[in-house]
N, C-alpha and C. Protein backbone atom coordinates (compact mmCIF):
# COMPACT_ATOMS: atom_id res chain seq x y z
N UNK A 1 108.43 130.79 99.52
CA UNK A 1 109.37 130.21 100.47
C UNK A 1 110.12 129.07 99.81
N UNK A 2 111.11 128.79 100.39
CA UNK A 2 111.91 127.44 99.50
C UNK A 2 111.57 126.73 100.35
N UNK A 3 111.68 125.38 99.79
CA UNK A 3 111.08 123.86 99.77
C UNK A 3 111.73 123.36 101.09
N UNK A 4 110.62 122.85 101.84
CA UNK A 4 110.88 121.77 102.79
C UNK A 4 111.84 120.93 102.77
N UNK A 5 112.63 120.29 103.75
CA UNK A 5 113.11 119.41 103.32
C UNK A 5 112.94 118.31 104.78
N UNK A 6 113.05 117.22 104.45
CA UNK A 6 112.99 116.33 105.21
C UNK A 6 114.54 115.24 104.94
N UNK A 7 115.28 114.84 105.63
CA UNK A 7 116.10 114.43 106.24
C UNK A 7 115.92 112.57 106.48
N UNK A 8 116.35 111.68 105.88
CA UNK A 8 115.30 110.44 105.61
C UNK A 8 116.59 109.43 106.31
N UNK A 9 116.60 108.45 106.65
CA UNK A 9 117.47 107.16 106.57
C UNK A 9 118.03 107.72 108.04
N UNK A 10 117.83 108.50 109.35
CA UNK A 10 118.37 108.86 109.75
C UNK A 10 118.89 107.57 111.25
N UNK A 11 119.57 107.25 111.63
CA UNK A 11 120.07 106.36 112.70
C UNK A 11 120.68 107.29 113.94
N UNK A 12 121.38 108.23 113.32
CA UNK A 12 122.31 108.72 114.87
C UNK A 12 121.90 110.03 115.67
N UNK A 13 121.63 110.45 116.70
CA UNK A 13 121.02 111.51 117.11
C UNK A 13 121.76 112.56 116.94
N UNK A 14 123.11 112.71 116.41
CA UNK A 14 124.37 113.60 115.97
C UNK A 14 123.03 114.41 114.61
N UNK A 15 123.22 113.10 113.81
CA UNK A 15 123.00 113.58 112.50
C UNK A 15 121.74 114.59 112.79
N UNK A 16 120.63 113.71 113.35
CA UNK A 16 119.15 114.65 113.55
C UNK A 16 119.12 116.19 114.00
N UNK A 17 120.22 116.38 115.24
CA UNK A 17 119.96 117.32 115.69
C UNK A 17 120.82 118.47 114.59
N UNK A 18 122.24 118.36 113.57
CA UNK A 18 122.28 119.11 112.89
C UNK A 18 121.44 119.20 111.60
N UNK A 19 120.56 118.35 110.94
CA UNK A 19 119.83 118.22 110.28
C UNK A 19 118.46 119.49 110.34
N UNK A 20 118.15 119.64 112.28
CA UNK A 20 117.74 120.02 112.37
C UNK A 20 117.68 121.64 112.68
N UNK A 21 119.28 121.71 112.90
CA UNK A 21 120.18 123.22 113.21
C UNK A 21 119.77 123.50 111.66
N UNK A 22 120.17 122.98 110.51
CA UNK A 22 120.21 123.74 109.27
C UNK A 22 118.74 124.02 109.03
N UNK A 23 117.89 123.40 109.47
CA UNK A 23 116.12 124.03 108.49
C UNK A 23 115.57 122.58 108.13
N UNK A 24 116.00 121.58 108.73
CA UNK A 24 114.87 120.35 108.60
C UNK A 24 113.74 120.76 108.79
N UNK A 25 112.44 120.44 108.18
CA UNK A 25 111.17 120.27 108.91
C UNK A 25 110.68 118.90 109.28
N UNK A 26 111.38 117.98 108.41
CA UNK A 26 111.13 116.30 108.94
C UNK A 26 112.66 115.61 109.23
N UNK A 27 112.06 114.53 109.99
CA UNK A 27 113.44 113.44 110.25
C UNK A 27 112.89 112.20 109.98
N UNK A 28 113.26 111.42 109.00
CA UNK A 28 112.58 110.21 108.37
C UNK A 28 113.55 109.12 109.18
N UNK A 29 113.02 108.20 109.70
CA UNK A 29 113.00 107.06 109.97
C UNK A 29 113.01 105.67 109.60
N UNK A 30 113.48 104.67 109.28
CA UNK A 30 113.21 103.68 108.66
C UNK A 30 112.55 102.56 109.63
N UNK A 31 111.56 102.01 109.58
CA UNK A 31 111.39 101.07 110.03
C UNK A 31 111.04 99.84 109.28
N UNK A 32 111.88 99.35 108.22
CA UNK A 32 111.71 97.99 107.84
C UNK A 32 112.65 97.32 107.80
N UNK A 33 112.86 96.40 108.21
CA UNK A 33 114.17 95.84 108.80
C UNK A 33 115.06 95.12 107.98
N UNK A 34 114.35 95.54 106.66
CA UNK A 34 115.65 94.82 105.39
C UNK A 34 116.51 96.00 105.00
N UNK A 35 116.28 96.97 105.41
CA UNK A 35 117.28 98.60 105.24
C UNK A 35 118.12 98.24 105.87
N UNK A 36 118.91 99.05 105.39
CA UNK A 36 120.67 99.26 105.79
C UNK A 36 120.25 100.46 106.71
N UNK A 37 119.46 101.12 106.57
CA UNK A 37 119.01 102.46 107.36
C UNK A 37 117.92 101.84 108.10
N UNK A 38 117.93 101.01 108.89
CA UNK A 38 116.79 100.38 109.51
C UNK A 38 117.11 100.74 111.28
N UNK A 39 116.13 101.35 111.74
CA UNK A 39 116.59 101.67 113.39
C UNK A 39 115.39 101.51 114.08
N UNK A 40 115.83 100.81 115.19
CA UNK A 40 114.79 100.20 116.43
C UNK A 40 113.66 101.59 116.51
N UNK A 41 112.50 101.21 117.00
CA UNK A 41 111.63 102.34 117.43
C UNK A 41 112.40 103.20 118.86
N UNK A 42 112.65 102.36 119.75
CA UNK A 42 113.07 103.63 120.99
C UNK A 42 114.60 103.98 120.52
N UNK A 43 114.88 103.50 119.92
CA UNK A 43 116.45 104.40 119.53
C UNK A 43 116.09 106.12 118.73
N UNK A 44 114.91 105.42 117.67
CA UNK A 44 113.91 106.52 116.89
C UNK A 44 113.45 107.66 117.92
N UNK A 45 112.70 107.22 118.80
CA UNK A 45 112.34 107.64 120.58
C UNK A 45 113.23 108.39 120.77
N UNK A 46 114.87 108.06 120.97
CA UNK A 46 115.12 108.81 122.60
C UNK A 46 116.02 110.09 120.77
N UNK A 47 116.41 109.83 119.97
CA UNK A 47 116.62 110.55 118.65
C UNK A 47 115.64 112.07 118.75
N UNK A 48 114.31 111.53 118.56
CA UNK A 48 113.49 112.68 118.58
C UNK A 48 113.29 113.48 119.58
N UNK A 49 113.17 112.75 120.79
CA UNK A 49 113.25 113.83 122.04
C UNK A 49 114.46 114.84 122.38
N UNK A 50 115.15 114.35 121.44
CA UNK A 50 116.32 115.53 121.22
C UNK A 50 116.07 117.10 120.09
N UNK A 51 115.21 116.82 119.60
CA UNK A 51 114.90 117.54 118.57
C UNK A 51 113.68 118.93 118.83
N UNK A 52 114.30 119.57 118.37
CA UNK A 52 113.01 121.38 119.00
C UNK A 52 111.24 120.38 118.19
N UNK A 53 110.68 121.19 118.81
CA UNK A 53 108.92 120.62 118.53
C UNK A 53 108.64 120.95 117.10
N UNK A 54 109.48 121.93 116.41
CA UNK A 54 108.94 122.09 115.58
C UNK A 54 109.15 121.40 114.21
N UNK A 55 110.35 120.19 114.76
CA UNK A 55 111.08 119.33 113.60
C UNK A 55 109.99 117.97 113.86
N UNK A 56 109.75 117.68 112.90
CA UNK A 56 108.36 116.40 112.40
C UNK A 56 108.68 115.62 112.42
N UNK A 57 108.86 114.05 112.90
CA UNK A 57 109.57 112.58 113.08
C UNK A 57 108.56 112.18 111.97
N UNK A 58 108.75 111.05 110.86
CA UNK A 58 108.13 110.63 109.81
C UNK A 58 108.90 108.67 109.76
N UNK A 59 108.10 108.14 109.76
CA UNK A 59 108.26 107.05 110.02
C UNK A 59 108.11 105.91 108.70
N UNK A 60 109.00 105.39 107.97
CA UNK A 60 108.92 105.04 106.55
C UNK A 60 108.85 103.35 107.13
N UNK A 61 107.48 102.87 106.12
CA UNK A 61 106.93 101.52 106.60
C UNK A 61 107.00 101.15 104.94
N UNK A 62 107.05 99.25 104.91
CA UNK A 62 107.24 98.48 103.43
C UNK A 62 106.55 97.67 103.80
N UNK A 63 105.46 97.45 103.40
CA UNK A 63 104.53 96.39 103.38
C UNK A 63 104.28 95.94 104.70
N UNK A 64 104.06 96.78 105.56
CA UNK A 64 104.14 96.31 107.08
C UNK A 64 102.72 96.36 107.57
N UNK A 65 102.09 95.16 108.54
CA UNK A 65 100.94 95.39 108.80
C UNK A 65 100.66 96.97 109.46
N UNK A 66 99.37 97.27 109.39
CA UNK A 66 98.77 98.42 109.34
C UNK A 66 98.64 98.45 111.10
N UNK A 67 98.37 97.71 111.67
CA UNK A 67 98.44 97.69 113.38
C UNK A 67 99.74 98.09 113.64
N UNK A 68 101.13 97.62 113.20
CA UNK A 68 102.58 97.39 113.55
C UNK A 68 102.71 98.89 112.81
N UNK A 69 102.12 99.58 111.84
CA UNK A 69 102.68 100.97 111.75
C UNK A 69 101.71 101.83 112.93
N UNK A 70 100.97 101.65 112.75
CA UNK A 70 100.13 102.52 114.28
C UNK A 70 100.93 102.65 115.45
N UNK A 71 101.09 101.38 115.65
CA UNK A 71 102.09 100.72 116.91
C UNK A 71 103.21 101.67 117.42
N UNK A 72 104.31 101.11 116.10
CA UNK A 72 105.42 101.97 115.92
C UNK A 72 104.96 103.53 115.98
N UNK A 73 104.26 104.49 115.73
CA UNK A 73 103.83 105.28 115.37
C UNK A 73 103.88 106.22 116.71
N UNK A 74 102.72 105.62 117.56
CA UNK A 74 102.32 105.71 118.74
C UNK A 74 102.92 105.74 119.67
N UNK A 75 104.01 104.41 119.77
CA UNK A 75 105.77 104.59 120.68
C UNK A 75 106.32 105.71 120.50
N UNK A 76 106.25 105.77 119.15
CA UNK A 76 107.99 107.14 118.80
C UNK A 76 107.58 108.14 118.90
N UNK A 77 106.42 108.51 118.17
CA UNK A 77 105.50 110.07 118.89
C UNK A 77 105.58 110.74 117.42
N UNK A 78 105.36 109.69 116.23
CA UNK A 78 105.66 110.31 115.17
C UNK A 78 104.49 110.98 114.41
N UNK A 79 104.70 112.26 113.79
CA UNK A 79 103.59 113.31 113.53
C UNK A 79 103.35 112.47 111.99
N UNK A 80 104.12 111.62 111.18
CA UNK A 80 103.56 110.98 110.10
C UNK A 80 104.16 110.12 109.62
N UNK A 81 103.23 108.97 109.29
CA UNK A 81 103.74 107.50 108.37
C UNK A 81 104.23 107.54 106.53
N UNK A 82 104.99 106.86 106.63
CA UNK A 82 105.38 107.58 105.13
C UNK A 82 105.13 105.58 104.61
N UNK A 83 104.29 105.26 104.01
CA UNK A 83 104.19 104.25 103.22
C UNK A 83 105.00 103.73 101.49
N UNK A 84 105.93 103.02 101.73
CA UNK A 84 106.71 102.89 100.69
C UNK A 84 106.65 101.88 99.49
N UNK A 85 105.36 100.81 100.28
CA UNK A 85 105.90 99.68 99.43
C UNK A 85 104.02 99.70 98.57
N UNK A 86 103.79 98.69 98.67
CA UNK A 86 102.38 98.31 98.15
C UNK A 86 100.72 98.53 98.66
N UNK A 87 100.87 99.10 99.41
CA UNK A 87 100.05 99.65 100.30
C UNK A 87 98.81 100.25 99.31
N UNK A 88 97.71 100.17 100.49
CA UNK A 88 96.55 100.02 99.26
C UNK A 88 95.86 101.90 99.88
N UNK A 89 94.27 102.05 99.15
CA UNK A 89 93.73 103.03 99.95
C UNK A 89 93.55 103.09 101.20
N UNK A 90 92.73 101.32 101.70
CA UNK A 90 92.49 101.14 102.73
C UNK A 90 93.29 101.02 104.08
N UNK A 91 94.32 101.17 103.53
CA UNK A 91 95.75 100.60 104.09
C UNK A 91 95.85 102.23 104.94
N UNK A 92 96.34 102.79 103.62
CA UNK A 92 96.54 104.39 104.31
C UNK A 92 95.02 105.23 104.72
N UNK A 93 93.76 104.97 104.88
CA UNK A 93 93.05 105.43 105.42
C UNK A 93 92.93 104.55 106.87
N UNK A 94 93.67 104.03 107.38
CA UNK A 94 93.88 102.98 108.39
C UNK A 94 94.28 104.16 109.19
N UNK A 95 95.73 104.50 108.83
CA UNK A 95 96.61 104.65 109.38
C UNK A 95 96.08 106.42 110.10
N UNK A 96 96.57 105.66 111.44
CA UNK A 96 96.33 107.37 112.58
C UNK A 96 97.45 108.24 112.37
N UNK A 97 97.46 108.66 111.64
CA UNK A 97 98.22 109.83 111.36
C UNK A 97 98.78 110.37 110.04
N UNK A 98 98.98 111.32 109.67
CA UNK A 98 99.25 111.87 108.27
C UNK A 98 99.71 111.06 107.64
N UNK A 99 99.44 110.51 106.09
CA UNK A 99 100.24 109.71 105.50
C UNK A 99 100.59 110.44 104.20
N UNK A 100 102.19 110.02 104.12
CA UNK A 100 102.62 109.98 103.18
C UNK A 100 103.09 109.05 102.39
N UNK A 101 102.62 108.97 101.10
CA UNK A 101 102.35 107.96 100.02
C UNK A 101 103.32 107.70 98.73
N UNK A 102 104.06 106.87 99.00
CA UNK A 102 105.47 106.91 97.87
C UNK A 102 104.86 106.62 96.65
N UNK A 103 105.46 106.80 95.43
CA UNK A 103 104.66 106.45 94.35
C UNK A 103 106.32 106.09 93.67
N UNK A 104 106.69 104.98 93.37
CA UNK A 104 108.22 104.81 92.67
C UNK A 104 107.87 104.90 91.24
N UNK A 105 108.53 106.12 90.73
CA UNK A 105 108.63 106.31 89.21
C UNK A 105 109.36 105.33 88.32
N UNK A 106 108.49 104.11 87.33
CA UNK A 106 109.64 104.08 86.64
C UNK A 106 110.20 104.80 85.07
N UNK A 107 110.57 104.44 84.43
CA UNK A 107 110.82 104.94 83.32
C UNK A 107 110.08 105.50 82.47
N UNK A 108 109.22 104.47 82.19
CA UNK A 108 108.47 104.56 80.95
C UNK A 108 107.13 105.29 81.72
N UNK A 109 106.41 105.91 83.12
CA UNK A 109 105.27 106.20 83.75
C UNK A 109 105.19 107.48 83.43
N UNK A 110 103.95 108.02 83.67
CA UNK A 110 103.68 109.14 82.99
C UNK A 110 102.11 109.74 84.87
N UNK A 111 101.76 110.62 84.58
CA UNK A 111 101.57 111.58 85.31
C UNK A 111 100.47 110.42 86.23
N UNK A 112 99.70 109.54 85.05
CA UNK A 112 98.62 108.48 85.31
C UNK A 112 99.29 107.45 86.50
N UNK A 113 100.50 107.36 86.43
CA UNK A 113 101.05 106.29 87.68
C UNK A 113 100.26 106.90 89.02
N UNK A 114 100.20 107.97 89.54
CA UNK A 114 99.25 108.32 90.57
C UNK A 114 98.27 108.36 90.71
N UNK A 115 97.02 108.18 89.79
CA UNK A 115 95.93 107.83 89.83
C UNK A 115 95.53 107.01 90.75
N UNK A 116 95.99 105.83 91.33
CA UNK A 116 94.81 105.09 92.26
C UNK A 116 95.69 105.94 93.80
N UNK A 117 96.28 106.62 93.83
CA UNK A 117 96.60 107.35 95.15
C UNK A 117 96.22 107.94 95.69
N UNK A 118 95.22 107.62 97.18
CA UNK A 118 94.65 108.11 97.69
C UNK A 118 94.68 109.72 97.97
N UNK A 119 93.81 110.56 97.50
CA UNK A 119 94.43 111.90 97.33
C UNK A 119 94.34 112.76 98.30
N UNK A 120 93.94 112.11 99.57
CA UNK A 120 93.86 113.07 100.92
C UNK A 120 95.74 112.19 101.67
N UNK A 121 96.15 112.21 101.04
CA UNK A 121 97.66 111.42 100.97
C UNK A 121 98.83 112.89 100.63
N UNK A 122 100.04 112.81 101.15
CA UNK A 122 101.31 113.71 100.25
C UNK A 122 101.89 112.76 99.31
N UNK A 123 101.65 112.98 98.43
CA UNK A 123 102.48 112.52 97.70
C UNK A 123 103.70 112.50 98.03
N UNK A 124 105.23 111.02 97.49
CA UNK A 124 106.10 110.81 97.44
C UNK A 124 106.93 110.13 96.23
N UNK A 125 107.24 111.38 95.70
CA UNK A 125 107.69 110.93 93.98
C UNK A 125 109.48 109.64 94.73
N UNK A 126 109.04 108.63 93.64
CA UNK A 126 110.70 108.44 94.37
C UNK A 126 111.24 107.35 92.57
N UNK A 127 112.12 107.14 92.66
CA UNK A 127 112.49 105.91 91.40
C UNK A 127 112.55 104.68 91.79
N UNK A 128 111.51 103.98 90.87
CA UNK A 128 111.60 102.52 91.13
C UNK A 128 112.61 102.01 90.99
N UNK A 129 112.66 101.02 91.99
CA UNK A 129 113.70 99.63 91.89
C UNK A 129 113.12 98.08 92.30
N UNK A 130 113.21 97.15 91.57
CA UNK A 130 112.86 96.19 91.51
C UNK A 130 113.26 95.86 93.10
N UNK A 131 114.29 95.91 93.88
CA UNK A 131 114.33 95.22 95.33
C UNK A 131 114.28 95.98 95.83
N UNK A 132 114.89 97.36 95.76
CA UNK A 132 114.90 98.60 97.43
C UNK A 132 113.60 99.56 96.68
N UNK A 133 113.72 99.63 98.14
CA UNK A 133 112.31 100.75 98.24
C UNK A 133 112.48 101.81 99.12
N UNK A 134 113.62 102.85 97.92
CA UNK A 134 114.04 103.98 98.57
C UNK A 134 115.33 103.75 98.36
N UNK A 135 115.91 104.88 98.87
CA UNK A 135 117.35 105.05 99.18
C UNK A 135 118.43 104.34 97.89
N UNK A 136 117.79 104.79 96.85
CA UNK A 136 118.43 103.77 95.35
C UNK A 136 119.39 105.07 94.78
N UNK A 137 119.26 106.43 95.03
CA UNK A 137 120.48 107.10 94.64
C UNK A 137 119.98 107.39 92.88
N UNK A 138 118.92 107.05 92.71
CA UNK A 138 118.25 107.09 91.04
C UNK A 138 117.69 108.43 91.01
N UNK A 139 117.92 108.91 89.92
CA UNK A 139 117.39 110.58 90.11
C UNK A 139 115.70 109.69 88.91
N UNK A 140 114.59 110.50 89.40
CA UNK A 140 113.29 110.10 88.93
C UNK A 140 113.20 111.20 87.37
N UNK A 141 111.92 110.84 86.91
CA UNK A 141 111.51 112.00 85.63
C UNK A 141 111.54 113.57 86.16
N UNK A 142 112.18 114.51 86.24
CA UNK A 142 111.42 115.74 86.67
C UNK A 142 110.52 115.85 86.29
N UNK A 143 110.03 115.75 84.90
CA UNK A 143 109.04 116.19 83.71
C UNK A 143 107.71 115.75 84.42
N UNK A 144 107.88 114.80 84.74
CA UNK A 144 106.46 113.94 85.47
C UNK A 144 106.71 114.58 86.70
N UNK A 145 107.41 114.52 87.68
CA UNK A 145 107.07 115.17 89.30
C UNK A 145 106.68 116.62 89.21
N UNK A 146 106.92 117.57 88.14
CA UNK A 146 106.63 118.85 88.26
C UNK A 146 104.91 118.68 87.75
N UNK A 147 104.21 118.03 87.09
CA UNK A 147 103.31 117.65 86.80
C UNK A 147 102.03 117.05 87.63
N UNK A 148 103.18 116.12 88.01
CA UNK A 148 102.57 115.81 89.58
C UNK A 148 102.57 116.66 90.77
N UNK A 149 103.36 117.45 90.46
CA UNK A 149 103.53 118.61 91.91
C UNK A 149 102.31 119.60 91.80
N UNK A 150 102.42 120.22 90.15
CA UNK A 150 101.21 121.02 89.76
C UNK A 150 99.59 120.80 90.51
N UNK A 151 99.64 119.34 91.05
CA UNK A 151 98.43 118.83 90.95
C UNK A 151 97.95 118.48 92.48
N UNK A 152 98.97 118.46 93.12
CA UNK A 152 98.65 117.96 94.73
C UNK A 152 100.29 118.28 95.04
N UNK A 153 100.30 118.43 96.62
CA UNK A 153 101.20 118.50 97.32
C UNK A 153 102.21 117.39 97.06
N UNK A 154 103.31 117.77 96.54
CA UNK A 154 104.66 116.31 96.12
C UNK A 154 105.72 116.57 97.05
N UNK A 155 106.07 115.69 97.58
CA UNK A 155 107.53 115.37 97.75
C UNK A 155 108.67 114.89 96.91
N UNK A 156 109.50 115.65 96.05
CA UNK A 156 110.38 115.02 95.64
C UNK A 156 111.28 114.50 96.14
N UNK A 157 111.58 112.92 95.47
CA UNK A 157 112.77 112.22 96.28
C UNK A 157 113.28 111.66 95.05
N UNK A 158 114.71 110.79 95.55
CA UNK A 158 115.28 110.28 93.85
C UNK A 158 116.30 110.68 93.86
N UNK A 159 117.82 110.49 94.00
CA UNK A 159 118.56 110.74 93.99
C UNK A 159 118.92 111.96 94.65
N UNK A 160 118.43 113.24 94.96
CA UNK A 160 118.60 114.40 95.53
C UNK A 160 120.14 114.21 95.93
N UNK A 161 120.74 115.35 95.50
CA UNK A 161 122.45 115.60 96.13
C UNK A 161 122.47 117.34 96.43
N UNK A 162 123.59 117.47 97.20
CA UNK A 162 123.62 118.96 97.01
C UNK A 162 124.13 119.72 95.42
N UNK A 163 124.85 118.93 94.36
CA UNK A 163 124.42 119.41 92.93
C UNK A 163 123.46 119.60 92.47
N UNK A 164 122.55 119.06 92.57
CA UNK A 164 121.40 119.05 91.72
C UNK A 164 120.22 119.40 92.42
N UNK A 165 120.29 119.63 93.62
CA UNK A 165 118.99 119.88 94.64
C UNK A 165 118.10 120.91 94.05
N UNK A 166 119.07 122.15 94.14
CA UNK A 166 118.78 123.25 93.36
C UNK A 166 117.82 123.33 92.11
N UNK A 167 118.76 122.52 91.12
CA UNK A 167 118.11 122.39 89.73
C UNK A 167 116.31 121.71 89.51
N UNK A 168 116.72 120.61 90.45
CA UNK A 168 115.29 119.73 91.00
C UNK A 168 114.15 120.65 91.60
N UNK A 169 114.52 121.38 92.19
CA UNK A 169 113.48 122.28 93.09
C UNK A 169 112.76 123.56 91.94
N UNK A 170 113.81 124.15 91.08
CA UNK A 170 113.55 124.85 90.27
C UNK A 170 112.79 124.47 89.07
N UNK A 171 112.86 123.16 88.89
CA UNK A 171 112.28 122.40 87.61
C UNK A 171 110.72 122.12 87.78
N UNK A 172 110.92 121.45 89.01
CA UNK A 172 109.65 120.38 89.81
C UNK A 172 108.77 121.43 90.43
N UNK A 173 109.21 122.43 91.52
CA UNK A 173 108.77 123.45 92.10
C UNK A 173 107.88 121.93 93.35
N UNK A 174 108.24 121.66 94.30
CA UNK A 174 107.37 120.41 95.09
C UNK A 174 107.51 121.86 96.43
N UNK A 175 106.47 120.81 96.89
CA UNK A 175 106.32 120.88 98.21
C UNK A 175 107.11 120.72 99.13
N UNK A 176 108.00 120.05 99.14
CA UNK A 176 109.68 119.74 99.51
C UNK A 176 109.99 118.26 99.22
N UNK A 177 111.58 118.66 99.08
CA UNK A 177 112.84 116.98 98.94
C UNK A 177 113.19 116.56 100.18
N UNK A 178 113.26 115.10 99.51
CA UNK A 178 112.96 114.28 100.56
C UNK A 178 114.70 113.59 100.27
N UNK A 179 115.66 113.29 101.07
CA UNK A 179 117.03 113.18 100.57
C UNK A 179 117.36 112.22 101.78
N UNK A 180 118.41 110.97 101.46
CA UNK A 180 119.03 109.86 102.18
C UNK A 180 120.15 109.50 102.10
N UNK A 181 120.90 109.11 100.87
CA UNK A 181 121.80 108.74 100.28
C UNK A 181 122.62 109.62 99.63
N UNK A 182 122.07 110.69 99.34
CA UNK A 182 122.54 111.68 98.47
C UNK A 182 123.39 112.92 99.45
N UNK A 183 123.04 112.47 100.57
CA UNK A 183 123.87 113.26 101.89
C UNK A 183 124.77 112.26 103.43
N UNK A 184 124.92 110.85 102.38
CA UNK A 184 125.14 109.91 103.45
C UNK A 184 126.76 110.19 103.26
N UNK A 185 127.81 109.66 104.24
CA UNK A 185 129.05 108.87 104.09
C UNK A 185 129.02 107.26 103.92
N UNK A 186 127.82 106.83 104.74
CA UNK A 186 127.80 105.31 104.34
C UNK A 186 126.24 105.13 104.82
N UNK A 187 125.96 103.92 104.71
CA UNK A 187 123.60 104.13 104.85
C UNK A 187 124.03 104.20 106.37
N UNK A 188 123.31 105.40 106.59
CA UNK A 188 122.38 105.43 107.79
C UNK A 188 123.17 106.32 108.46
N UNK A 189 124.31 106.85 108.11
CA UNK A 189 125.54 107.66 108.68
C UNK A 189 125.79 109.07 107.73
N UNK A 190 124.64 110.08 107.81
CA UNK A 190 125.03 111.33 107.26
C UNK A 190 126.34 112.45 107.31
N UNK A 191 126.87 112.62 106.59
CA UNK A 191 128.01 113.15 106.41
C UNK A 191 127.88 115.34 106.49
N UNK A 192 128.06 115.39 107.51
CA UNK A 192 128.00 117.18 107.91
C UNK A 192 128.32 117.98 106.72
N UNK A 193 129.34 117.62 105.76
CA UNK A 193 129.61 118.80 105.19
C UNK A 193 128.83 118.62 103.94
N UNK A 194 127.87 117.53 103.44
CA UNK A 194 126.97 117.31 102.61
C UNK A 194 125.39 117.68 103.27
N UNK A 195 125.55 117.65 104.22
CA UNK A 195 123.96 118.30 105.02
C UNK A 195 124.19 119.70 104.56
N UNK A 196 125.35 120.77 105.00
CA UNK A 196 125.59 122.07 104.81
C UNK A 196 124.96 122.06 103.33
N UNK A 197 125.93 121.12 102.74
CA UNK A 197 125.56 122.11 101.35
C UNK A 197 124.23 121.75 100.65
N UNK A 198 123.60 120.86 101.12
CA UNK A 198 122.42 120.45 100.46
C UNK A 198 121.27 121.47 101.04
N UNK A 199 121.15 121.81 102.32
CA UNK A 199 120.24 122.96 102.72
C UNK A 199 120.67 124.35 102.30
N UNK A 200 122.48 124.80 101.93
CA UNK A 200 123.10 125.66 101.06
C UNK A 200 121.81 126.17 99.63
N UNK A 201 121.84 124.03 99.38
CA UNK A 201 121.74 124.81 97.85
C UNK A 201 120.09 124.75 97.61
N UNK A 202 119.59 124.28 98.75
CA UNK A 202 117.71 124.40 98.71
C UNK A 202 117.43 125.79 98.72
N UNK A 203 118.22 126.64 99.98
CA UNK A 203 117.86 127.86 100.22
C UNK A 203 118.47 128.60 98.82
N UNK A 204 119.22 128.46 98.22
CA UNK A 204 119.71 129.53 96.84
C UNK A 204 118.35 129.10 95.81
N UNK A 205 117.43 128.78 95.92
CA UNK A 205 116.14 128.31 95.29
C UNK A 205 115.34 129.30 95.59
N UNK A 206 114.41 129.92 94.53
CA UNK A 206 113.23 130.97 94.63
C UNK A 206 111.86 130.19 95.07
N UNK A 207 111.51 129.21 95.12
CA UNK A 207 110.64 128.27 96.01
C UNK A 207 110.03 127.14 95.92
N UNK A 208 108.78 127.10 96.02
CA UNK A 208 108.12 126.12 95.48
C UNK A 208 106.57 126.43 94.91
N UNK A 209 106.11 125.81 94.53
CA UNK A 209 104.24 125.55 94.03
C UNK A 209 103.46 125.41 94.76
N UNK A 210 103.75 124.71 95.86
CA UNK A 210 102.37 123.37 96.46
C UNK A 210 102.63 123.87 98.20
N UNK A 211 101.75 124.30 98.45
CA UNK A 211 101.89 124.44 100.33
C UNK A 211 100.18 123.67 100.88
N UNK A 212 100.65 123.23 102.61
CA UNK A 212 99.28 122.43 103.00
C UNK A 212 99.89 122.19 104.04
């Protein structure tokens, strides 16, 4: 089957529900309030109740206490926490509900950067940046995420566009891309004819590696 994709930075209930017409299986959320893609929990709320049952609300937290992601969690009705910043084991064995676990690639890291990651976790390949966490438009190592994909369920993220989606999926083979910026008109405001072609060019993909 070709690769999941999840739908990240999302603010407007326009965007979600075609996100979700093309073959979303997630709608990522931001909740840390130094994003440009940063949106209230019941705005997140009345967003998802627009959406068929079978599209997944995913809720992206940065160093946020572990009560205040439950919290949030629990309001919006979200099926999983996506942890971005520094977050420990204990942190994500806290957390009531599926977690997904960013791991920011930088340059010089090699397959060992995931090692202390809790491995009942999805992995979330993404590229480091010294201030944002996420949504940096940086394409990551393939070489290392296909490596990492080999090994546990990955999410690739990192620049993802509808050019290169394709190539990424074929290289890496993940579990599915995770995409924000790479389908925006401006943060937090997805642009329709870049949604088309980015689920266009997932589906022209023979699949993936990693299912769970």
């Amino acid at each position: 089957m070709t690769a999941r994709v999840k739908i990240c930075g999302i603010t407007r209930g326009s965007d979600a529900v075609l996100a979700a017409e093309l073959g979303a299986s997630w709608i990522g959320f931001v909740f840390w309030p130094k994003s440009p893609r940063s949106v209230a929990p019941a705005t997140a709320s009345e967003i998802l109740a627009e959406l068929p049952p079978h599209v997944a609300g995913v809720g992206v937290f940065v160093n946020q206490a572990i009560d205040e992601v439950n919290g949030i969690a629990d309001a919006v009705g979200l099926s999983a926490v996506q942890l971005h910043g520094d977050e420990s084991t204990a942190d994500c064995a806290a957390c009531r509900r599926r977690v997904i676990r960013a791991l920011r690639l930088r340059a010089d890291d090699d397959v060992r950067a995931a090692d202390g990651i809790w491995e009942r976790t999805t992995l979330l390949v993404d590229a480091y940046d010294p201030v944002r966490y996420g949504g940096t438009g940086q394409v990551v190592d393939w070489t290392v995420a296909a490596e990492l994909a080999s090994r546990r369920p990955t999410l690739l993220s990192g620049g993802l566009a509808p050019h290169n989606v394709a190539a990424a999926i074929e290289t890496v083979a993940p579990y599915g891309v995770d995409v924000s910026s790479g389908v925006e008109a401006a943060p937090g405001v997805k642009d329709p004819d870049k949604l088309r072609a980015f689920f266009a060019a997932v589906r022209s993909t023979s699949g993936t590696r990693n299912e769970t």
